[in-house]
Protein backbone atom coordinates (compact mmCIF):
# COMPACT_ATOMS: atom_id res chain seq x y z
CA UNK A 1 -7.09 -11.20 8.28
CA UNK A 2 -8.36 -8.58 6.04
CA UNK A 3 -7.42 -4.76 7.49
CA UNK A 4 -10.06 -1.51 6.11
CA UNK A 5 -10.50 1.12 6.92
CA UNK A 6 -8.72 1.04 10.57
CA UNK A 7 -6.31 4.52 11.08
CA UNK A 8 -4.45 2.95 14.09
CA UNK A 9 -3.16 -1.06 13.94
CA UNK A 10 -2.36 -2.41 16.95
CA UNK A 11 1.03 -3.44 18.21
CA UNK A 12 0.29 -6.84 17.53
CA UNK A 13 -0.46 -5.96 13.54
CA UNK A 14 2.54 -4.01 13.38
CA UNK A 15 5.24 -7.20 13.87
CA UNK A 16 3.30 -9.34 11.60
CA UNK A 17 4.24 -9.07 7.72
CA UNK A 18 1.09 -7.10 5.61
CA UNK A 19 0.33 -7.36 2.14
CA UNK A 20 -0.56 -3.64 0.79
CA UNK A 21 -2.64 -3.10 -2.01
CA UNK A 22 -2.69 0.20 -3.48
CA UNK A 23 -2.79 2.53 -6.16
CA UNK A 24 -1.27 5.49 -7.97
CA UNK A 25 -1.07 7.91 -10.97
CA UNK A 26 -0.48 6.69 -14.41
CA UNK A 27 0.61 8.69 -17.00
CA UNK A 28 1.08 8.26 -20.71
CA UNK A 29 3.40 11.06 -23.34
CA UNK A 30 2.35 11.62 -26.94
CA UNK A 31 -1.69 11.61 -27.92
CA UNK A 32 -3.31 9.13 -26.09
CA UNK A 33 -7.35 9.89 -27.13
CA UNK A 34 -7.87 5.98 -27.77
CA UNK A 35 -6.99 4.91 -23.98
CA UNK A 36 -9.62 7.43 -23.16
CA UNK A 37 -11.88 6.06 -25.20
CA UNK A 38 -11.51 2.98 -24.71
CA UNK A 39 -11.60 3.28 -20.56
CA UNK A 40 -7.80 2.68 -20.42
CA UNK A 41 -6.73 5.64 -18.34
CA UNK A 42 -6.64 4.03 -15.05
CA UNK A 43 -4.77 4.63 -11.65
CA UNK A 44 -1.82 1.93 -11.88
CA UNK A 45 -2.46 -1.22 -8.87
CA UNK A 46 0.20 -2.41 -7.09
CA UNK A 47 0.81 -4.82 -4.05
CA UNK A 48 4.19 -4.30 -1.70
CA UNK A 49 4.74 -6.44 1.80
CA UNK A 50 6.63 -5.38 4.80
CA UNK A 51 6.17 -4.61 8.47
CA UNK A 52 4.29 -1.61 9.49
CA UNK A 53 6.47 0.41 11.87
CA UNK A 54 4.34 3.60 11.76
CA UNK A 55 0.44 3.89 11.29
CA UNK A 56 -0.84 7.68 11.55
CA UNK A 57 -4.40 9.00 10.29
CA UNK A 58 -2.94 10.24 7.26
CA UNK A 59 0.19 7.73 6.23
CA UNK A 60 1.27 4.04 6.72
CA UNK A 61 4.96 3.27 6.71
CA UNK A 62 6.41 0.00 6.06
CA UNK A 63 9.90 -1.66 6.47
CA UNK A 64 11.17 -4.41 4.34
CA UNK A 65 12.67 -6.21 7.86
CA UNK A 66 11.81 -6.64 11.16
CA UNK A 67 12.81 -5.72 14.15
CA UNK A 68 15.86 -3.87 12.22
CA UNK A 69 14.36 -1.30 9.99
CA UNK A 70 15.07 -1.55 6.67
CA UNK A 71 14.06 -0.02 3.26
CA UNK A 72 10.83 2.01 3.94
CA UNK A 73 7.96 2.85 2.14
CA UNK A 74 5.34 5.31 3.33
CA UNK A 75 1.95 5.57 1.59
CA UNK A 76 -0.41 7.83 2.19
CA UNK A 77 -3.69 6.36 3.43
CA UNK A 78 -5.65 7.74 0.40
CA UNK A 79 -3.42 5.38 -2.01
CA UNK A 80 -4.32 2.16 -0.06
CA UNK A 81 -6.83 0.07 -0.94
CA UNK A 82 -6.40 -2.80 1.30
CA UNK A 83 -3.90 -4.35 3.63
CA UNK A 84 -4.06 -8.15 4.48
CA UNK A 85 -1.84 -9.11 7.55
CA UNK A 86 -0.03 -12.47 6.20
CA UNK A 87 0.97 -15.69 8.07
CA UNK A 88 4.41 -16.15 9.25
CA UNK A 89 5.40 -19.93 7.82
């Protein structure tokens, strides 16, 4: 089940593990004119699962366990790019 776009997830969504796809700022020190020029300067991707245990209009916050709450990771919504809710096994 592929998740975009939605600013609420139901309660459902939120005990099932998500794959979050999502990216940031990259940065590079010294002169870096060739990464420009050769369309290098990108946002960084990255992909993090856990269990969403707070969805507002404006930030998604994960845990790495469920029920317990573990390590947590909030993103703000602008970062994410997609979220795919994965299968328990």
């Amino acid at each position: 089940m592929l998740l975009i776009g939605l600013t609420k997830l139901s309660g459902d969504t939120m005990k099932m593990p998500v794959l979050i796809e999502w990216e940031d700022i990259c940065s590079w020190s010294g002169w870096n004119e060739e990464l420009i020029d050769s369309d290098e300067d990108q946002p960084c991707q990255f992909t993090t699962v856990g269990f969403i245990i707070k969805d507002t209009d404006t930030k998604l916050t994960i845990s790495d366990t469920y029920p317990e709450i573990g390590a947590v990771v909030t993103f703000p919504k602008g970062c994410i790019k997609r979220i795919t809710q994965l299968k328990r096994g």
